[in-house]
Each structure stands twice: as C-alpha cells, then as structure tokens.
N, C-alpha and C. Protein backbone atom coordinates (compact mmCIF):
# COMPACT_ATOMS: atom_id res chain seq x y z
N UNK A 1 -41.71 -12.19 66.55
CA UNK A 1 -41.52 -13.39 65.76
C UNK A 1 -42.51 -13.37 64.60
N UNK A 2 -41.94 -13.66 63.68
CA UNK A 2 -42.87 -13.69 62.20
C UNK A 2 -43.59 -14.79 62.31
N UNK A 3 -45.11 -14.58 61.56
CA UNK A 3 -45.92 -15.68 61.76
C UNK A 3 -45.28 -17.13 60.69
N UNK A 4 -44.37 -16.39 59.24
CA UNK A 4 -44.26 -17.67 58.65
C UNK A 4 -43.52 -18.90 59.19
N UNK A 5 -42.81 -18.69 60.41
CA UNK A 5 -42.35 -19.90 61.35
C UNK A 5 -43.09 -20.49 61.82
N UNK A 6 -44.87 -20.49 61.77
CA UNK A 6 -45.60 -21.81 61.64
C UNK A 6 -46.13 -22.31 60.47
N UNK A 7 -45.58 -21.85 59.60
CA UNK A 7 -46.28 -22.68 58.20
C UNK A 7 -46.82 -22.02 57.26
N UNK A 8 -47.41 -22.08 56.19
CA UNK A 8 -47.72 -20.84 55.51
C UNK A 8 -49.24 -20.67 55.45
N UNK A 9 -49.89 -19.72 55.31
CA UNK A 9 -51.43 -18.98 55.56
C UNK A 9 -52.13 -19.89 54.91
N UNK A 10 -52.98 -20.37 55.27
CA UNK A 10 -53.99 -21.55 54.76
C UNK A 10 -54.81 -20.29 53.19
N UNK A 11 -54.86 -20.92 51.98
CA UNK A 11 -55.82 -19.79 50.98
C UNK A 11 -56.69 -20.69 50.55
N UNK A 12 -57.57 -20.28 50.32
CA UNK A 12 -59.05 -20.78 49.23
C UNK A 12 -58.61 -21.11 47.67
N UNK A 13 -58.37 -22.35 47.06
CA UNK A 13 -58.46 -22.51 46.01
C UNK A 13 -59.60 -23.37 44.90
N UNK A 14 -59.62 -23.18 43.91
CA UNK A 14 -60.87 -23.37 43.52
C UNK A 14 -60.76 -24.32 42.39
N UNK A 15 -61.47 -25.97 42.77
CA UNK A 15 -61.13 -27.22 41.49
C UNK A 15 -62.36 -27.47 41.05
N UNK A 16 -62.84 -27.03 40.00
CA UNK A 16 -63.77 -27.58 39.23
C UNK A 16 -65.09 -26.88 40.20
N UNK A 17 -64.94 -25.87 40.27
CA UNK A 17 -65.87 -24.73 40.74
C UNK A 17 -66.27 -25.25 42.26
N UNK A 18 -65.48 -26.27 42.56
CA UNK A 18 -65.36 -26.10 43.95
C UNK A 18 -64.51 -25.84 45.06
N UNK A 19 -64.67 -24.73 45.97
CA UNK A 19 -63.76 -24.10 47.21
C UNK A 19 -63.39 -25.52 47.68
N UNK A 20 -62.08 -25.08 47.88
CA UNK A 20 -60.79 -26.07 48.40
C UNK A 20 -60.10 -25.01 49.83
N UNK A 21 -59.77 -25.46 51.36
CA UNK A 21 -58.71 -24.72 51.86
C UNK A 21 -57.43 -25.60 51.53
N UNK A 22 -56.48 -24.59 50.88
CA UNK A 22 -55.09 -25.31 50.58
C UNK A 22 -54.20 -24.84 52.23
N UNK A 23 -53.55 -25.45 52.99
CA UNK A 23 -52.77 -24.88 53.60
C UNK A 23 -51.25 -25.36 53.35
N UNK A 24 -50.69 -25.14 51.83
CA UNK A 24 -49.16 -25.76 51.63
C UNK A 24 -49.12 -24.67 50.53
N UNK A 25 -47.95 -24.36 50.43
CA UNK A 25 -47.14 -23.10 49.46
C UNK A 25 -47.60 -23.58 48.18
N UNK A 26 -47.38 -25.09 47.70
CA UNK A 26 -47.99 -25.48 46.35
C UNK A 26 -48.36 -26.45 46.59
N UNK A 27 -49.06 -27.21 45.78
CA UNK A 27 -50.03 -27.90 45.25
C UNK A 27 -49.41 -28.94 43.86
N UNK A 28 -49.55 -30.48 43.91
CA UNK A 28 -48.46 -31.10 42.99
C UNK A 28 -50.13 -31.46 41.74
N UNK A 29 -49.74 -31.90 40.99
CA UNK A 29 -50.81 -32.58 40.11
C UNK A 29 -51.77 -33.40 40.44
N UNK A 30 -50.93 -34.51 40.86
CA UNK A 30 -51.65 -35.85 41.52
C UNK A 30 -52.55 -35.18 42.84
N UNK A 31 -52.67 -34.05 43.51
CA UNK A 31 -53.03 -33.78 44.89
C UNK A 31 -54.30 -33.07 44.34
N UNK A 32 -54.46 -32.20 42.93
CA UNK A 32 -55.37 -31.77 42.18
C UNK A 32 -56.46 -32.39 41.87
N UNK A 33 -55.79 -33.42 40.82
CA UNK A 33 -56.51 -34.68 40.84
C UNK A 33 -57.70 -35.45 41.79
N UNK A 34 -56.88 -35.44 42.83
CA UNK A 34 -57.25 -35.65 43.85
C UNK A 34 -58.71 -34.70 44.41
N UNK A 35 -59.01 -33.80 44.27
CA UNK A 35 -59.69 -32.72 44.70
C UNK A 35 -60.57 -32.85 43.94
N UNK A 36 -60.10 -33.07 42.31
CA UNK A 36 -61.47 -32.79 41.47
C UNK A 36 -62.06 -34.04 41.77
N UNK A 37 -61.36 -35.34 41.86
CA UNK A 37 -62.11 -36.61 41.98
C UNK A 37 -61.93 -36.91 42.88
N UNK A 38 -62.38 -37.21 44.36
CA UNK A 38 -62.38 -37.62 45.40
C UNK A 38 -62.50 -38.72 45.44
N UNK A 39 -61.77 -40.02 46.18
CA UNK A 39 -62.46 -41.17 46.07
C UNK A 39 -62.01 -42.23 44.65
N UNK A 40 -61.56 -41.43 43.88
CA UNK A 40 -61.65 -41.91 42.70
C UNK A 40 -60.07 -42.15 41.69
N UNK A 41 -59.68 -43.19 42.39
CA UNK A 41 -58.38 -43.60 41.96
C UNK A 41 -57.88 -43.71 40.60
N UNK A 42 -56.51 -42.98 40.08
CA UNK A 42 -56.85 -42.98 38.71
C UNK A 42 -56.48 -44.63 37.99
N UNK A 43 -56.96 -44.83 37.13
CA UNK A 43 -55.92 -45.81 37.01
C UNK A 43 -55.91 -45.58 35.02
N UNK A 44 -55.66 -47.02 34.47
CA UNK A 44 -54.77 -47.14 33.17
C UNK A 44 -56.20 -46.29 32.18
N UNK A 45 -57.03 -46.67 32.49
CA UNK A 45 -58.16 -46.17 31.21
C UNK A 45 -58.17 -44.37 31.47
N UNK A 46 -57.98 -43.69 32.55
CA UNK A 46 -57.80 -42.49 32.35
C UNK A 46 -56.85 -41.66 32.41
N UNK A 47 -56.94 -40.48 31.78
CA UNK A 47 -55.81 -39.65 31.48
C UNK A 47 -56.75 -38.32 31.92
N UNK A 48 -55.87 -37.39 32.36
CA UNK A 48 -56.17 -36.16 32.92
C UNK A 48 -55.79 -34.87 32.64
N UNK A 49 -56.67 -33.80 32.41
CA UNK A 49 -55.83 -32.50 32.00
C UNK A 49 -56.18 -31.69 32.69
N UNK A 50 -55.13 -30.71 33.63
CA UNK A 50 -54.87 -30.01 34.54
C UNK A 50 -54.40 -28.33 33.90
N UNK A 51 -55.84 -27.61 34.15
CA UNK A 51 -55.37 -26.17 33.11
C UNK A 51 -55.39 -25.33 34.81
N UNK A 52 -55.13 -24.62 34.77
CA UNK A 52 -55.13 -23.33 36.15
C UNK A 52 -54.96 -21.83 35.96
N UNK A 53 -55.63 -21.18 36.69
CA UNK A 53 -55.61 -19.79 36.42
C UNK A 53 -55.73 -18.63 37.20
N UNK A 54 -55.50 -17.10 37.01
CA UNK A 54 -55.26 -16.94 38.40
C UNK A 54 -53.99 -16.88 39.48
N UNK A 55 -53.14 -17.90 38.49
CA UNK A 55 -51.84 -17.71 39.51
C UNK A 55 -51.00 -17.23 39.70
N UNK A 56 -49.60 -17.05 40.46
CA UNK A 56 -49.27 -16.43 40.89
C UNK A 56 -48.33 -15.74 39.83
N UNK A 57 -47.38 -14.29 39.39
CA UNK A 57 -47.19 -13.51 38.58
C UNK A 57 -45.55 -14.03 37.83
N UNK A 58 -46.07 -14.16 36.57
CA UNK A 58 -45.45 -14.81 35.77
C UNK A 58 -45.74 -16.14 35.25
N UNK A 59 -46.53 -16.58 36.63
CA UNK A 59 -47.36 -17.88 35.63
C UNK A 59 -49.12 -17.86 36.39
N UNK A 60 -49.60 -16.74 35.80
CA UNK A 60 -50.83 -16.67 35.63
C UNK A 60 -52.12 -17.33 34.90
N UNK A 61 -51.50 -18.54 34.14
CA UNK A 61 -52.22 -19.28 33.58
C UNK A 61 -51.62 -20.72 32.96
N UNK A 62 -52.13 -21.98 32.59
CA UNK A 62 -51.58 -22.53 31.98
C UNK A 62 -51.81 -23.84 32.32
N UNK A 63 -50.85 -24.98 32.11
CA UNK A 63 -51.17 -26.40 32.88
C UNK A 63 -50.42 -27.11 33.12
N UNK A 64 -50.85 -27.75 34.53
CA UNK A 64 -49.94 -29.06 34.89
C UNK A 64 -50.47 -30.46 34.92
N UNK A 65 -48.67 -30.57 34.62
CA UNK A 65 -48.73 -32.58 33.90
C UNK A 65 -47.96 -32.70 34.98
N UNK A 66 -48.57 -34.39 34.92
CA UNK A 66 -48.35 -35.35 35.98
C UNK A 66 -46.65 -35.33 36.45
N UNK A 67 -46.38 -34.99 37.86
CA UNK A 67 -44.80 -35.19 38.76
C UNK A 67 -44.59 -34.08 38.84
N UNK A 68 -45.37 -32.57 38.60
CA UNK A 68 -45.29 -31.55 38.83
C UNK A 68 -45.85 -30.87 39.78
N UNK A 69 -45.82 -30.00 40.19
CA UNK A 69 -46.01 -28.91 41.03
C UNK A 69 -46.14 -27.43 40.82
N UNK A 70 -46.73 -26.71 41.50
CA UNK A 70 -46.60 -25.10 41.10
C UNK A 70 -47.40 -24.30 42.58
N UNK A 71 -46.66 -23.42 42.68
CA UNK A 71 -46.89 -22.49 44.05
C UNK A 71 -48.50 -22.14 43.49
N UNK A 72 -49.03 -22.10 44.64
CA UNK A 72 -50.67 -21.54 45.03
C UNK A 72 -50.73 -20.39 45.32
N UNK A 73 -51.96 -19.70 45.25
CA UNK A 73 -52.40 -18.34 45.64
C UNK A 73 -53.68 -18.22 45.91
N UNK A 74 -53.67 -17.11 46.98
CA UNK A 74 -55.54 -16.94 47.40
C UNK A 74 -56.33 -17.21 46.00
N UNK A 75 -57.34 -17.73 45.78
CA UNK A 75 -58.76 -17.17 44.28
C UNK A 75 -57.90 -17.76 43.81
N UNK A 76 -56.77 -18.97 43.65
CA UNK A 76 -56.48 -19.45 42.48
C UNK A 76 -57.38 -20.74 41.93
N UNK A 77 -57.87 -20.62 40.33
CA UNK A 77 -58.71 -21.73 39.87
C UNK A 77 -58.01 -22.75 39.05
N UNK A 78 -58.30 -24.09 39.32
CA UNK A 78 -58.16 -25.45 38.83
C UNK A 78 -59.01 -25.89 37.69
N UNK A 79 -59.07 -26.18 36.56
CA UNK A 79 -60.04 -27.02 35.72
C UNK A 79 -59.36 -28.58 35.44
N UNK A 80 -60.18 -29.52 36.31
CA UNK A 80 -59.29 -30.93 35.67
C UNK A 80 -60.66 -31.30 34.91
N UNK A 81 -59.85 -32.30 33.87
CA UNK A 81 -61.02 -33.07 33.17
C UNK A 81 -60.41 -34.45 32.95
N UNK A 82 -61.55 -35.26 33.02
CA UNK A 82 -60.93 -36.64 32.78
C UNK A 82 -61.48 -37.14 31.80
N UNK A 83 -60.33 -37.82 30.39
CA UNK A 83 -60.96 -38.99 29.38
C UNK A 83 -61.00 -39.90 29.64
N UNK A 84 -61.71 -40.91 29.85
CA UNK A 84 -61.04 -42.37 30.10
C UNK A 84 -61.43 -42.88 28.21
N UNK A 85 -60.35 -43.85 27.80
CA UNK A 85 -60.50 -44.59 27.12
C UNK A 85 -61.55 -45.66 26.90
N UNK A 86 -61.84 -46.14 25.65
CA UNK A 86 -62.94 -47.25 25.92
C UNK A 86 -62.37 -48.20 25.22
C-alpha cells in the first residue's frame, strides 16, 4: 500500500525567515498570512504582499493575492509584508 493514502508528507516551509511544518499539498494566501502574523487579524487599514520562491517547477517564483492558493514544496520560501494605511 502506498504511503500517499494517508495524506501527503508533512515539508518545511519558510515565512519571513521563519521554519513552518506545512502538512497540506498547498498552502492558500490567507493561511500565509497567517504564519507571518500570528495572532494578528487582518483587518481594513492593512493590505498584504505575498512574494514566494523556490517553488515548485514552472512556478518557481512569484506572488500570491488574496482567494488563492498554490502547491508547496520542501525549502519553499514566503516573504509577506504588511502596509497598513494611516
């Protein structure tokens, strides 16, 4: 029996230079978010930019906007940054 009939291999991914274990095939925006800011709910004054790199072949670089998603890979890196408005 193949192991992927329990789920897929937990990998190390990396948000804002910190180790993450991901154990899901991908990873959505809002769940990113989530990682770089813990705790820290977004709301109307901020806006967020989601660059990544590292990933998997054919989309080895680039960024995700908010309601999206994109498959993960071992050593894959996250940069979020947040503006808030004043």
């Amino acid at each position: 029996m193949s192991q992927d009939s329990h789920g897929p291999k937990p990998v190390t991914i990396t948000v804002n230079a910190r180790p993450h274990t991901w154990e899901a095939k991908a990873s959505a925006y809002e769940q990113v978010v989530d990682l770089a800011y813990p705790g820290q709910p977004p709301n109307d004054q901020d806006t967020y930019t989601v660059r990544y790199s590292r990933g998997r072949d054919g989309h080895g670089a680039g960024s995700l906007t908010a309601g999206h998603s994109i498959r993960v890979k071992e050593g894959m890196v996250f940069d979020v940054f947040r503006t808030s408005r004043s």
